[in-house]
PDB file of N, CA and C in Angstrom:
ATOM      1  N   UNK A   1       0.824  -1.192   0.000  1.00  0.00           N
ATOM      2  CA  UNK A   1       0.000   0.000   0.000  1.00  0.00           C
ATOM      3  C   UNK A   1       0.861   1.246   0.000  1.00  0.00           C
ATOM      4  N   UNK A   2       0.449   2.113  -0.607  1.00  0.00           N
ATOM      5  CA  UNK A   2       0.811   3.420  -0.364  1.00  0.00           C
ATOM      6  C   UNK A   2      -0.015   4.281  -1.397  1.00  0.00           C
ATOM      7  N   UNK A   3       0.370   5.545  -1.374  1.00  0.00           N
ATOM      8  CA  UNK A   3      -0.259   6.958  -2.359  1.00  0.00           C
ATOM      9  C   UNK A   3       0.295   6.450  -4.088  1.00  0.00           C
ATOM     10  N   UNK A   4      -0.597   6.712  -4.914  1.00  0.00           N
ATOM     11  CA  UNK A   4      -0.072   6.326  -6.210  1.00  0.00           C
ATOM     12  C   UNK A   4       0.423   7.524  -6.791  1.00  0.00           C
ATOM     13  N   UNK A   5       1.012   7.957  -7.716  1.00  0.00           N
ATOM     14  CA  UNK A   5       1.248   8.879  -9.085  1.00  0.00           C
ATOM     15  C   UNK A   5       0.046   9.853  -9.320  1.00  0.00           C
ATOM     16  N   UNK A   6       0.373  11.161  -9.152  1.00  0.00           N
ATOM     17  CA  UNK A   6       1.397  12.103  -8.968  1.00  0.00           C
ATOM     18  C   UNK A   6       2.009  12.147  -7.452  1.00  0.00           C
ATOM     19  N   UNK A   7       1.552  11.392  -6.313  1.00  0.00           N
ATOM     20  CA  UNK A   7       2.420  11.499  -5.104  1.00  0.00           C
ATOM     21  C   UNK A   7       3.691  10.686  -5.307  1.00  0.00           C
ATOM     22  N   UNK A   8       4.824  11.439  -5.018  1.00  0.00           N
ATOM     23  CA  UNK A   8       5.777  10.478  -5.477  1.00  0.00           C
ATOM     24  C   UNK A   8       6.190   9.740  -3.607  1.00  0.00           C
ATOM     25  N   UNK A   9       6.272   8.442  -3.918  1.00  0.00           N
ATOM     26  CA  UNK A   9       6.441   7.783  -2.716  1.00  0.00           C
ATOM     27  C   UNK A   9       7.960   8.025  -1.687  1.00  0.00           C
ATOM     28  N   UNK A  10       8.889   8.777  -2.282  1.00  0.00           N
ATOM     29  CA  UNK A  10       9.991   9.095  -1.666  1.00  0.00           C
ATOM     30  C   UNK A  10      10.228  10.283  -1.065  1.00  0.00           C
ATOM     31  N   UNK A  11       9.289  11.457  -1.257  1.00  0.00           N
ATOM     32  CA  UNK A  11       8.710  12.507  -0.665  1.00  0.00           C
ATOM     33  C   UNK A  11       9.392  13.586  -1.897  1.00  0.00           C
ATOM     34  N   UNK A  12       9.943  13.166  -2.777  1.00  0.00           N
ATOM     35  CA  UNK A  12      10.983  14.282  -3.466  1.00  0.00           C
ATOM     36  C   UNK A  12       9.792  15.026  -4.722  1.00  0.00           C
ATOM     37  N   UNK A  13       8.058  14.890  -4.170  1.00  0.00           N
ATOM     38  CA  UNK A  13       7.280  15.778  -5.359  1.00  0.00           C
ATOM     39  C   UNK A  13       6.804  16.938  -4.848  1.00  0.00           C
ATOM     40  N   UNK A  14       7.387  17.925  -5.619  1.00  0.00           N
ATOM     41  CA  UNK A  14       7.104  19.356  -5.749  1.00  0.00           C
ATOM     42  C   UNK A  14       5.466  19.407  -6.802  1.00  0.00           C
ATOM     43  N   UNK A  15       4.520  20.224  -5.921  1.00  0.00           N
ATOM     44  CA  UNK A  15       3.816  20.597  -6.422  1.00  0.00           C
ATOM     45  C   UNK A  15       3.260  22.060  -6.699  1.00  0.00           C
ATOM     46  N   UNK A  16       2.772  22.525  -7.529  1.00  0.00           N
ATOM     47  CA  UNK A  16       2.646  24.268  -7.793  1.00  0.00           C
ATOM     48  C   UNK A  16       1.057  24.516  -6.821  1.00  0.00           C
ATOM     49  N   UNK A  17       1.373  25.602  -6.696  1.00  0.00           N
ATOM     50  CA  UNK A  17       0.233  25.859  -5.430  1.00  0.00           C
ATOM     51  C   UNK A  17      -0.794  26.574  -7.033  1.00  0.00           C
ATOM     52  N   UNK A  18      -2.236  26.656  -6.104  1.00  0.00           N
ATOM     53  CA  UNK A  18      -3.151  26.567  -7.210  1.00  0.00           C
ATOM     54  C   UNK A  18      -3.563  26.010  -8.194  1.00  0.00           C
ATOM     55  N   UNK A  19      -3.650  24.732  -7.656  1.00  0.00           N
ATOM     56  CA  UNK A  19      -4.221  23.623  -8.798  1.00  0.00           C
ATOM     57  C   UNK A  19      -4.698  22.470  -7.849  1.00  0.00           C
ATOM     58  N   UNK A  20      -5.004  21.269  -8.299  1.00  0.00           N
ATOM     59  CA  UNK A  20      -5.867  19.969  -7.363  1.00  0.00           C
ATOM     60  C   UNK A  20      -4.956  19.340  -7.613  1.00  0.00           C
ATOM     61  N   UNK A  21      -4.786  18.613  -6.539  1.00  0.00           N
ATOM     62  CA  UNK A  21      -3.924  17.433  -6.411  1.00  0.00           C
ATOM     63  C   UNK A  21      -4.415  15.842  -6.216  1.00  0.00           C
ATOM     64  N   UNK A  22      -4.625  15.480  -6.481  1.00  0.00           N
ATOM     65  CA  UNK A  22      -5.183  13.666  -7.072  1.00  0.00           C
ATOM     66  C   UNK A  22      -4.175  12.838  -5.792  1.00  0.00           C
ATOM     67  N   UNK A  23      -4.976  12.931  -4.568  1.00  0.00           N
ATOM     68  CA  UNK A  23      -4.101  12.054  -3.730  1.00  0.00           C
ATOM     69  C   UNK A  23      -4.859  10.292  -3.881  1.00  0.00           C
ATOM     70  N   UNK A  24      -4.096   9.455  -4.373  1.00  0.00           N
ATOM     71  CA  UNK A  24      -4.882   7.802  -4.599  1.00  0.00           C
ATOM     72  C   UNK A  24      -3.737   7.221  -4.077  1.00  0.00           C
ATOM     73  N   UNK A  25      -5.084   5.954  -4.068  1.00  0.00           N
ATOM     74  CA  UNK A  25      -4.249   4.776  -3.371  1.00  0.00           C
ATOM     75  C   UNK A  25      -5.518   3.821  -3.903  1.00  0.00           C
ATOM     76  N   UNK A  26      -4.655   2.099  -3.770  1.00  0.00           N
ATOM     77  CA  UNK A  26      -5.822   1.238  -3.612  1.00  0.00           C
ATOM     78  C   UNK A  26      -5.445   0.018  -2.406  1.00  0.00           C
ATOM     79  N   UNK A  27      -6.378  -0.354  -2.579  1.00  0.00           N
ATOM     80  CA  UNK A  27      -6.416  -1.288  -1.239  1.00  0.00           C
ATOM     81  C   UNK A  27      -6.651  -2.675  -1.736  1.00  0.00           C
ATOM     82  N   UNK A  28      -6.200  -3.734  -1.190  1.00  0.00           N
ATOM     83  CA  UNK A  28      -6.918  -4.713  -1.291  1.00  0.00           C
ATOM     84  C   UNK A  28      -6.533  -6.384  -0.515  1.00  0.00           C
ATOM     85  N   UNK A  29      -7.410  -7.048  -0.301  1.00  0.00           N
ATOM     86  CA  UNK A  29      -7.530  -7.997   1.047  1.00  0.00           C
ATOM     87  C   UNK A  29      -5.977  -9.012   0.647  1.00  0.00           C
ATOM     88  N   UNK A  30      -6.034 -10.047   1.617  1.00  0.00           N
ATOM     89  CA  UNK A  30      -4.963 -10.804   1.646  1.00  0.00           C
ATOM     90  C   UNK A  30      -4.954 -11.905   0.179  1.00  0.00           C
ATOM     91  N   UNK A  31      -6.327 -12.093  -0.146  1.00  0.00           N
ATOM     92  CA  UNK A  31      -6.332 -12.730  -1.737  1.00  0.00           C
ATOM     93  C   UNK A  31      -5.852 -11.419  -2.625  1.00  0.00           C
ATOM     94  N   UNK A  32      -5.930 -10.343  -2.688  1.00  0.00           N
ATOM     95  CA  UNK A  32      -5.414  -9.658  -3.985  1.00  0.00           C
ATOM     96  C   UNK A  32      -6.759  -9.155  -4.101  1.00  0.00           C
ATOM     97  N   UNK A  33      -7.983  -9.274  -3.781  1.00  0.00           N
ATOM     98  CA  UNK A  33      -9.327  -8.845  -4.423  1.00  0.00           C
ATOM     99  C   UNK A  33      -9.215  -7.135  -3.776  1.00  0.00           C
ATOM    100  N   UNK A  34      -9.630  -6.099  -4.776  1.00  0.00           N
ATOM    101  CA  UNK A  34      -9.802  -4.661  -4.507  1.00  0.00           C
ATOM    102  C   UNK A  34     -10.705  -4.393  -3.431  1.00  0.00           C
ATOM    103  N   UNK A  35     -10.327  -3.725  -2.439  1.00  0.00           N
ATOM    104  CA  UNK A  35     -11.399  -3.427  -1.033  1.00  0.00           C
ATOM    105  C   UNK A  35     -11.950  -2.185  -1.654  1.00  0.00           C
ATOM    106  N   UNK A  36     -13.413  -2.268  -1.461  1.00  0.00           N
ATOM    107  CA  UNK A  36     -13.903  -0.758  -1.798  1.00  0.00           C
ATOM    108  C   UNK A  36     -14.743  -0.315  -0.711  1.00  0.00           C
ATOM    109  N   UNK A  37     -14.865  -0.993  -0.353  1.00  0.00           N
ATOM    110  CA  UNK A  37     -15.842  -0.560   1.357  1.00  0.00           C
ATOM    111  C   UNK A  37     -14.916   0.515   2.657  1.00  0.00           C
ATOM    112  N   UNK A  38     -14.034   0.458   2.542  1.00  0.00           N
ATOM    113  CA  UNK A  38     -13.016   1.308   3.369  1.00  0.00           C
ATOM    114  C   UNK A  38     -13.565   2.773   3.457  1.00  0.00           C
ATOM    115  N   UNK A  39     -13.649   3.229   4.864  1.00  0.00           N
ATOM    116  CA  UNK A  39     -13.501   4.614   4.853  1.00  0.00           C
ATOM    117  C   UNK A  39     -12.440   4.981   5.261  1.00  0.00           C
ATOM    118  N   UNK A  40     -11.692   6.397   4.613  1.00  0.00           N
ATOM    119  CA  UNK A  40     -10.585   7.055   4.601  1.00  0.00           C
ATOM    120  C   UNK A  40     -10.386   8.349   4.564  1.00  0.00           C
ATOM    121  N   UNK A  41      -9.598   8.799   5.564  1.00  0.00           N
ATOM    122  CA  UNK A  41     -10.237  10.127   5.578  1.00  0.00           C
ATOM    123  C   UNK A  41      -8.501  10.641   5.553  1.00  0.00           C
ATOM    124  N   UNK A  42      -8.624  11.861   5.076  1.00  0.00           N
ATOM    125  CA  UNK A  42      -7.151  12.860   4.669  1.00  0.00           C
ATOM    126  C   UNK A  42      -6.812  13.741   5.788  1.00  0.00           C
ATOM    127  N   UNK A  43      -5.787  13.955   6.112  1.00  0.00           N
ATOM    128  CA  UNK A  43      -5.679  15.012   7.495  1.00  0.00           C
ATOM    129  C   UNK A  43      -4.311  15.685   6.754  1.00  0.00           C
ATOM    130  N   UNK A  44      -3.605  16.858   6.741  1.00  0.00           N
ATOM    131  CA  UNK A  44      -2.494  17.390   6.252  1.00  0.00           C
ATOM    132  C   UNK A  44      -1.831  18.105   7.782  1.00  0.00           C
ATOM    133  N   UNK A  45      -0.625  18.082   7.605  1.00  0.00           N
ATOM    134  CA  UNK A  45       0.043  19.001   8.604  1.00  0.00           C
ATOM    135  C   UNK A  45       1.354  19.769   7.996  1.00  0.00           C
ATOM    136  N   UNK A  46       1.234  20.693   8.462  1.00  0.00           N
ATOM    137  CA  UNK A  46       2.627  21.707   8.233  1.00  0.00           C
ATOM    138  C   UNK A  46       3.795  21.566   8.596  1.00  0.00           C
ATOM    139  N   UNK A  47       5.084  20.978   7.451  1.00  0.00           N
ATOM    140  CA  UNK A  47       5.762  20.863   8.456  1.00  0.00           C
ATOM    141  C   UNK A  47       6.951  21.429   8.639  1.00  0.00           C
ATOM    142  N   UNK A  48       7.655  22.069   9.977  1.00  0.00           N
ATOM    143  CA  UNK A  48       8.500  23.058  10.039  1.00  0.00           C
ATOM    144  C   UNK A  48       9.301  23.159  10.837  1.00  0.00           C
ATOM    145  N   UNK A  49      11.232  23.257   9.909  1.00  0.00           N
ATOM    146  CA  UNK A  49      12.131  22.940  10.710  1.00  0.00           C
ATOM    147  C   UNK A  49      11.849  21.813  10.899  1.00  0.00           C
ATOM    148  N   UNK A  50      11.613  20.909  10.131  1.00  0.00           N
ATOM    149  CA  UNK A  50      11.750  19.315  10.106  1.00  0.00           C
ATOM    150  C   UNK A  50      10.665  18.557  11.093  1.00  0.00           C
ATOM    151  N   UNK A  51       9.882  19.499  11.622  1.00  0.00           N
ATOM    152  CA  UNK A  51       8.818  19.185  12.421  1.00  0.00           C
ATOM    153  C   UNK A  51       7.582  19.018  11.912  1.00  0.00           C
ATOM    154  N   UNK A  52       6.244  17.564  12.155  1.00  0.00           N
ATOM    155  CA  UNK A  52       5.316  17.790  11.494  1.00  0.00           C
ATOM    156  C   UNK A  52       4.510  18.348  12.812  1.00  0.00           C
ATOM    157  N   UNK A  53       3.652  19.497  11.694  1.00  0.00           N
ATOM    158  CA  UNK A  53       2.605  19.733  13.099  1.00  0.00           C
ATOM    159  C   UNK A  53       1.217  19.008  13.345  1.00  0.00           C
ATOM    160  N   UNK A  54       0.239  19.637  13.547  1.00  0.00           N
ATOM    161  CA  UNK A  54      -0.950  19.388  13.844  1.00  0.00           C
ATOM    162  C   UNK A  54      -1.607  19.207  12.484  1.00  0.00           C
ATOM    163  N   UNK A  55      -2.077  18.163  12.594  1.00  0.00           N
ATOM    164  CA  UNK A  55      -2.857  17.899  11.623  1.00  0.00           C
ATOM    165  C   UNK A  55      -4.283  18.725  11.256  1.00  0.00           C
ATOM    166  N   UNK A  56      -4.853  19.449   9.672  1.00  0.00           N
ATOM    167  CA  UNK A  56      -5.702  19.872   9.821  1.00  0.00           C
ATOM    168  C   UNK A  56      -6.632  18.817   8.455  1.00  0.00           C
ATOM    169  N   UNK A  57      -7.624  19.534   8.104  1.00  0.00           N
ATOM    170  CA  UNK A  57      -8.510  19.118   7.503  1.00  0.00           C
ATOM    171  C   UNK A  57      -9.040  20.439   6.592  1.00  0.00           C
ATOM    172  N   UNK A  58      -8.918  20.035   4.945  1.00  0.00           N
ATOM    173  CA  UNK A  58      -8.996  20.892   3.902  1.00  0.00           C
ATOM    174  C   UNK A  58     -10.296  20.482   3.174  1.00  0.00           C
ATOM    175  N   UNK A  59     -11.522  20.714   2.278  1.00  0.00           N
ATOM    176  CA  UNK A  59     -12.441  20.587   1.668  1.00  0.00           C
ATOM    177  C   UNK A  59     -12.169  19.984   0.250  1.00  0.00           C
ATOM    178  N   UNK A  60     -12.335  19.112   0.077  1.00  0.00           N
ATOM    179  CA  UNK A  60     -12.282  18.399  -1.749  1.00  0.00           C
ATOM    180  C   UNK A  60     -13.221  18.830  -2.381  1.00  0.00           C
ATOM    181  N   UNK A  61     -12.547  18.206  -3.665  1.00  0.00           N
ATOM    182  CA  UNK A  61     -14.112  18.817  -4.757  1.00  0.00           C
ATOM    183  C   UNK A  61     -13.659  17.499  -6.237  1.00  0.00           C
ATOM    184  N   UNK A  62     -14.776  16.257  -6.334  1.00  0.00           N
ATOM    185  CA  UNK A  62     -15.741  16.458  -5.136  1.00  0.00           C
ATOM    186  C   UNK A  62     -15.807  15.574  -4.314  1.00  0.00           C
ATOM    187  N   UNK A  63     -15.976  14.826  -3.079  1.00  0.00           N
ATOM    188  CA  UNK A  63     -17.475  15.968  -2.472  1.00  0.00           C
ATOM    189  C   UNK A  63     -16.762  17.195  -1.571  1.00  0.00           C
ATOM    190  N   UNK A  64     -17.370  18.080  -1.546  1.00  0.00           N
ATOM    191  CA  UNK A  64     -17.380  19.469  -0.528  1.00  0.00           C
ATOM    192  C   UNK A  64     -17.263  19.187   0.949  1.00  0.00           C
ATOM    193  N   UNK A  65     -16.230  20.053   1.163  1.00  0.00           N
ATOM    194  CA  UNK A  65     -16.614  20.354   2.794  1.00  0.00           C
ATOM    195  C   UNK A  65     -16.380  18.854   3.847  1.00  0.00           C
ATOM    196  N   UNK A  66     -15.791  17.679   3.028  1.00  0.00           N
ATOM    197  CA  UNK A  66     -15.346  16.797   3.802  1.00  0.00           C
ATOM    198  C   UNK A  66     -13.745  15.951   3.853  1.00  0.00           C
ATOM    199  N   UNK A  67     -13.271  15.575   4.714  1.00  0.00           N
ATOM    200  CA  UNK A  67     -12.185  14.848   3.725  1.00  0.00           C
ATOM    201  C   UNK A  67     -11.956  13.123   4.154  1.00  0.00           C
ATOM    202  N   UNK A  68     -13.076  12.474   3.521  1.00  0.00           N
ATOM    203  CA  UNK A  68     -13.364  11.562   2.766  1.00  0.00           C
ATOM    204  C   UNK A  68     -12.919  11.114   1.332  1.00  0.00           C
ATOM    205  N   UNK A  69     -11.934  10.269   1.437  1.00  0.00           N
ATOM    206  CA  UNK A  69     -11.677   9.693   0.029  1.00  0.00           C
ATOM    207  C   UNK A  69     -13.266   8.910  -0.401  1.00  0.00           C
ATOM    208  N   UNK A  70     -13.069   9.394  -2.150  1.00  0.00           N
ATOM    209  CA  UNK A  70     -14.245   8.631  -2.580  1.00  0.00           C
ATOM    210  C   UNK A  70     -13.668   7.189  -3.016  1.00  0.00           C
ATOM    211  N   UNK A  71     -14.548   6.379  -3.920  1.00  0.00           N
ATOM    212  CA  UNK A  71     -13.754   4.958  -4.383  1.00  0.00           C
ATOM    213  C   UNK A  71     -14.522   5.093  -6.048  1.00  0.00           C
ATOM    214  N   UNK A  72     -13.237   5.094  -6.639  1.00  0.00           N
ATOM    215  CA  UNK A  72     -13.697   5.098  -8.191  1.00  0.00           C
ATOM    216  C   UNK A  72     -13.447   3.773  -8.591  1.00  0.00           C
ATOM    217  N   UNK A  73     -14.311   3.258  -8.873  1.00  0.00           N
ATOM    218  CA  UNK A  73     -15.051   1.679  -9.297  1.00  0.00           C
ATOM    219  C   UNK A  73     -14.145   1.255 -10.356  1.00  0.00           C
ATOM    220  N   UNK A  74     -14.152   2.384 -11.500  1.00  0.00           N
ATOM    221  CA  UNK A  74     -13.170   1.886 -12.653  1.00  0.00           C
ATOM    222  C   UNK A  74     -12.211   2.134 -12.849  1.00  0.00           C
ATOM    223  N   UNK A  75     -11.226   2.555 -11.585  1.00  0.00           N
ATOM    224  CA  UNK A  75     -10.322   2.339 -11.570  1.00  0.00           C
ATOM    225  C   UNK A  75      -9.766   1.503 -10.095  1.00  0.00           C
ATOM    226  N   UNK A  76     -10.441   1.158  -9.443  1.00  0.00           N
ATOM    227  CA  UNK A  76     -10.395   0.478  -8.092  1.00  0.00           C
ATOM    228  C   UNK A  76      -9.445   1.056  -7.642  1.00  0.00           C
ATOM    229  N   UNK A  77      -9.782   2.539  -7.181  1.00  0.00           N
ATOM    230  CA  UNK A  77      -8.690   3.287  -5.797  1.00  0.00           C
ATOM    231  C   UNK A  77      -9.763   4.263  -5.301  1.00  0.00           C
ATOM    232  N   UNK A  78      -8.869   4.527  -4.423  1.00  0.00           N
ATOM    233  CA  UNK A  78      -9.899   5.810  -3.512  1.00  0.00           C
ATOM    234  C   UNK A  78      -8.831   7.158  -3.933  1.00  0.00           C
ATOM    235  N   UNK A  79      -9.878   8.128  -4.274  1.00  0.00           N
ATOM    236  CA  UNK A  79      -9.087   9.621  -4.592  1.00  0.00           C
ATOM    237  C   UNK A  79      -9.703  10.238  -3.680  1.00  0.00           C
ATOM    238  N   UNK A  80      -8.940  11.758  -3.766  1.00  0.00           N
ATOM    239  CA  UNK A  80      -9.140  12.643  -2.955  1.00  0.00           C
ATOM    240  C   UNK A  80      -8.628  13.568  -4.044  1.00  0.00           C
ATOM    241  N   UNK A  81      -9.569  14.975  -4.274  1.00  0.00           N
ATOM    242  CA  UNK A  81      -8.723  15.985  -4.858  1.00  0.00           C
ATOM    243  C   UNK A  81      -8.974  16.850  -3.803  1.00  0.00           C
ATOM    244  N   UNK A  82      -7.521  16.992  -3.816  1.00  0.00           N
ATOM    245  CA  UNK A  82      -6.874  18.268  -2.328  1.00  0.00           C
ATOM    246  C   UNK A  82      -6.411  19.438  -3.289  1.00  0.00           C
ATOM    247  N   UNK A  83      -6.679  20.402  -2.981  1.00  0.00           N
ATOM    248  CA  UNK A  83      -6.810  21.600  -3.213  1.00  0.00           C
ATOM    249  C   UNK A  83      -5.757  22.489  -2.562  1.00  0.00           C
ATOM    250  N   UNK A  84      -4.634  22.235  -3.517  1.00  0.00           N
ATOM    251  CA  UNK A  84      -3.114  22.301  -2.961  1.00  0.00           C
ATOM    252  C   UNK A  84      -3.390  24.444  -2.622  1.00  0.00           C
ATOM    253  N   UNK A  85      -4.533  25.383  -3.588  1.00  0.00           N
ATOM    254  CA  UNK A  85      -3.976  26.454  -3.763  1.00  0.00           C
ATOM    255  C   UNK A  85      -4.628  27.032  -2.400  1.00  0.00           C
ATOM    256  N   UNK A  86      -5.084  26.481  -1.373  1.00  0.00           N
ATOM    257  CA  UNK A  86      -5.511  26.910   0.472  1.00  0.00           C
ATOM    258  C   UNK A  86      -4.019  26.924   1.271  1.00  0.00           C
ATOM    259  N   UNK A  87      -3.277  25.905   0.430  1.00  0.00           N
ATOM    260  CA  UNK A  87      -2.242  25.527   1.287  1.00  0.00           C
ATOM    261  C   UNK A  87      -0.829  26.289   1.475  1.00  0.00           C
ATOM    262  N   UNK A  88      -0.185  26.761   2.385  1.00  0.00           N
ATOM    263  CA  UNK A  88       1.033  27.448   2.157  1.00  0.00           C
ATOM    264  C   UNK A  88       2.269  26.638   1.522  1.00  0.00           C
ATOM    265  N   UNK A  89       3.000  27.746   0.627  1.00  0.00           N
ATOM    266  CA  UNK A  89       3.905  27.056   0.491  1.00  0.00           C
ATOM    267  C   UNK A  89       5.030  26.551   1.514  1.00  0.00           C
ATOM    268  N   UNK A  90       5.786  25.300   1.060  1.00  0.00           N
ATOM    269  CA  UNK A  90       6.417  24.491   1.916  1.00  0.00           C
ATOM    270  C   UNK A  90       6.487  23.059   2.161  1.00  0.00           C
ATOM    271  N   UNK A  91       6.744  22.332   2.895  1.00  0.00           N
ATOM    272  CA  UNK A  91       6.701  21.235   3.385  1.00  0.00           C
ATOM    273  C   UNK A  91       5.241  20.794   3.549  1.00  0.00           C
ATOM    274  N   UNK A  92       4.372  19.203   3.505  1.00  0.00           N
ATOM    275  CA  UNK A  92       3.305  19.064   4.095  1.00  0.00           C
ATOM    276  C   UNK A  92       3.159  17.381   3.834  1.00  0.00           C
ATOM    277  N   UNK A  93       2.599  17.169   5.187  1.00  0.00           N
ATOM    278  CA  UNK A  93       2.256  15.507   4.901  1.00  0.00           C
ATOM    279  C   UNK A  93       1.409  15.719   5.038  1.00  0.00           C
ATOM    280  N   UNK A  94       0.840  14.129   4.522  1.00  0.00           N
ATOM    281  CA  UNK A  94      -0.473  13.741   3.885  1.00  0.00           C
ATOM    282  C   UNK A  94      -0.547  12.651   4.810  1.00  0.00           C
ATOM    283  N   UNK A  95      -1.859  12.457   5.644  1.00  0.00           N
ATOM    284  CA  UNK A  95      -1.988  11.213   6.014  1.00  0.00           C
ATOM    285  C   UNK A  95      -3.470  10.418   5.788  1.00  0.00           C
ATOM    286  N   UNK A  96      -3.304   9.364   4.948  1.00  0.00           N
ATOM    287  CA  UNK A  96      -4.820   8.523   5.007  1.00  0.00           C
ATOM    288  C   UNK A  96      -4.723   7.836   6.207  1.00  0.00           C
ATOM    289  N   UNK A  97      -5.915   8.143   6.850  1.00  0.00           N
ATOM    290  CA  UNK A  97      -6.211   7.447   8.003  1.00  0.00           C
ATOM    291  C   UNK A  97      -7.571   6.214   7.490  1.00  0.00           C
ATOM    292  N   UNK A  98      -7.631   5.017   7.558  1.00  0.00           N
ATOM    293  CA  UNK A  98      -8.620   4.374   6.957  1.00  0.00           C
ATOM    294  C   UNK A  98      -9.234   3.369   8.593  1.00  0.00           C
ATOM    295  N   UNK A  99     -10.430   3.413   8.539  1.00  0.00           N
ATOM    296  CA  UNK A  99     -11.667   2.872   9.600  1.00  0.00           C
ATOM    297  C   UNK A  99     -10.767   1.337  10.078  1.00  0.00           C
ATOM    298  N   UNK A 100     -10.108   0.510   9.463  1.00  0.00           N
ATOM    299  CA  UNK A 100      -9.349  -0.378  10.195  1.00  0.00           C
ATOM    300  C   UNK A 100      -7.923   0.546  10.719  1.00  0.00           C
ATOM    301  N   UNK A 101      -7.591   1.697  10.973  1.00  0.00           N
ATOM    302  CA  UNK A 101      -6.833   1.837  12.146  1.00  0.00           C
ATOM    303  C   UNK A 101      -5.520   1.822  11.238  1.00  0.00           C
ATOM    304  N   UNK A 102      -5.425   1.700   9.861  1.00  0.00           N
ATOM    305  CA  UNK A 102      -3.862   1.684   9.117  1.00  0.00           C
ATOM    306  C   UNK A 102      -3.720   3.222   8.990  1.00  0.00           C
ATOM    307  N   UNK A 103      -2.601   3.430   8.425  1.00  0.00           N
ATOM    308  CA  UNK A 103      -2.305   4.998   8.317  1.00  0.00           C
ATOM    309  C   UNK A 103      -1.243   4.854   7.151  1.00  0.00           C
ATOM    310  N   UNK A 104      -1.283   5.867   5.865  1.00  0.00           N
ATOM    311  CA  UNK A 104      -0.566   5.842   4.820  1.00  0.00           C
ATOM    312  C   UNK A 104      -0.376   7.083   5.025  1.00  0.00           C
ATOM    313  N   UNK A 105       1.510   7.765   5.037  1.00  0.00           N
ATOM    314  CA  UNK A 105       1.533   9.031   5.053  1.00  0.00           C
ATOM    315  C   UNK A 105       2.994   9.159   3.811  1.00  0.00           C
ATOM    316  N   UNK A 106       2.543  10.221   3.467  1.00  0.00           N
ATOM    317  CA  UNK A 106       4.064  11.073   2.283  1.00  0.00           C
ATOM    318  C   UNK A 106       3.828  12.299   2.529  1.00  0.00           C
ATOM    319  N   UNK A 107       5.218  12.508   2.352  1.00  0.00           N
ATOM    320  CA  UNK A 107       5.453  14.273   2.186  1.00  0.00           C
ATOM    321  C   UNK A 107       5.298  15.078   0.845  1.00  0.00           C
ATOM    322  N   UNK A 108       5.133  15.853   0.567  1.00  0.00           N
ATOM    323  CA  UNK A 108       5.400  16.729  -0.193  1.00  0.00           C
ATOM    324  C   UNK A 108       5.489  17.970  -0.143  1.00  0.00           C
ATOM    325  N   UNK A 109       5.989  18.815  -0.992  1.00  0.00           N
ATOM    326  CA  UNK A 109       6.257  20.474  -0.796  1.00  0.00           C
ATOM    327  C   UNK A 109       5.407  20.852  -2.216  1.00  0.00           C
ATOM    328  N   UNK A 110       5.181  21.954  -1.593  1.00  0.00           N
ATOM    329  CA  UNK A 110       4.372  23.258  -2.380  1.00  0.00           C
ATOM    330  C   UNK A 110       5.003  24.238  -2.668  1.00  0.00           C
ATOM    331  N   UNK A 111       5.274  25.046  -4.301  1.00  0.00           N
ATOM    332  CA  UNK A 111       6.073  26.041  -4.642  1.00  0.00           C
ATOM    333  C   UNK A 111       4.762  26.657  -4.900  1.00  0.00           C
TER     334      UNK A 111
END
């Protein structure tokens, strides 16, 4: 498991502020079959002087006003478009938190 393309998994992706960012991933059980029932939710923190902070919570689109990954069927992953242009530039992790208690996190920076 982890974040797919455009997150690059080694933390070294620069992204331009003001535009959506396509955070995915997929999941799936100990046979290989795609989990789509998972809830997953996005939390970001600032991080500074090598420190991560407090995690907050940003609005997707779509859906609005939550941060809930959805699950796109035909492609069997869960997205999130995060809305890199709220965010300051800098450092920032990403963490999926999903209803069984796993946690997928990467860094990235914002120019």
């Amino acid at each position: 498991g982890g974040f797919l393309p455009p997150i690059k998994a080694d933390g070294s992706g620069i992204y331009n502020q003001g535009r959506m960012l396509p955070v995915k991933f997929q999941l799936t059980d100990a046979n290989g079959s795609f989990v789509s029932s998972a809830i997953t939710r996005l939390y970001i923190a600032k991080i500074d002087n090598g420190t991560v902070g407090q995690d907050e919570v940003l609005s997707s689109i779509p859906p609005a006003e939550t941060n809930t990954f959805r699950y796109d069927f035909r492609e069997n992953l869960y997205i999130y478009n995060l809305d890199i242009s709220k965010m300051s530039r800098g450092g920032w992790q990403l963490k999926a938190v999903l209803d069984s208690g796993q946690v997928y996190t990467a860094i990235i920076s914002i120019r």
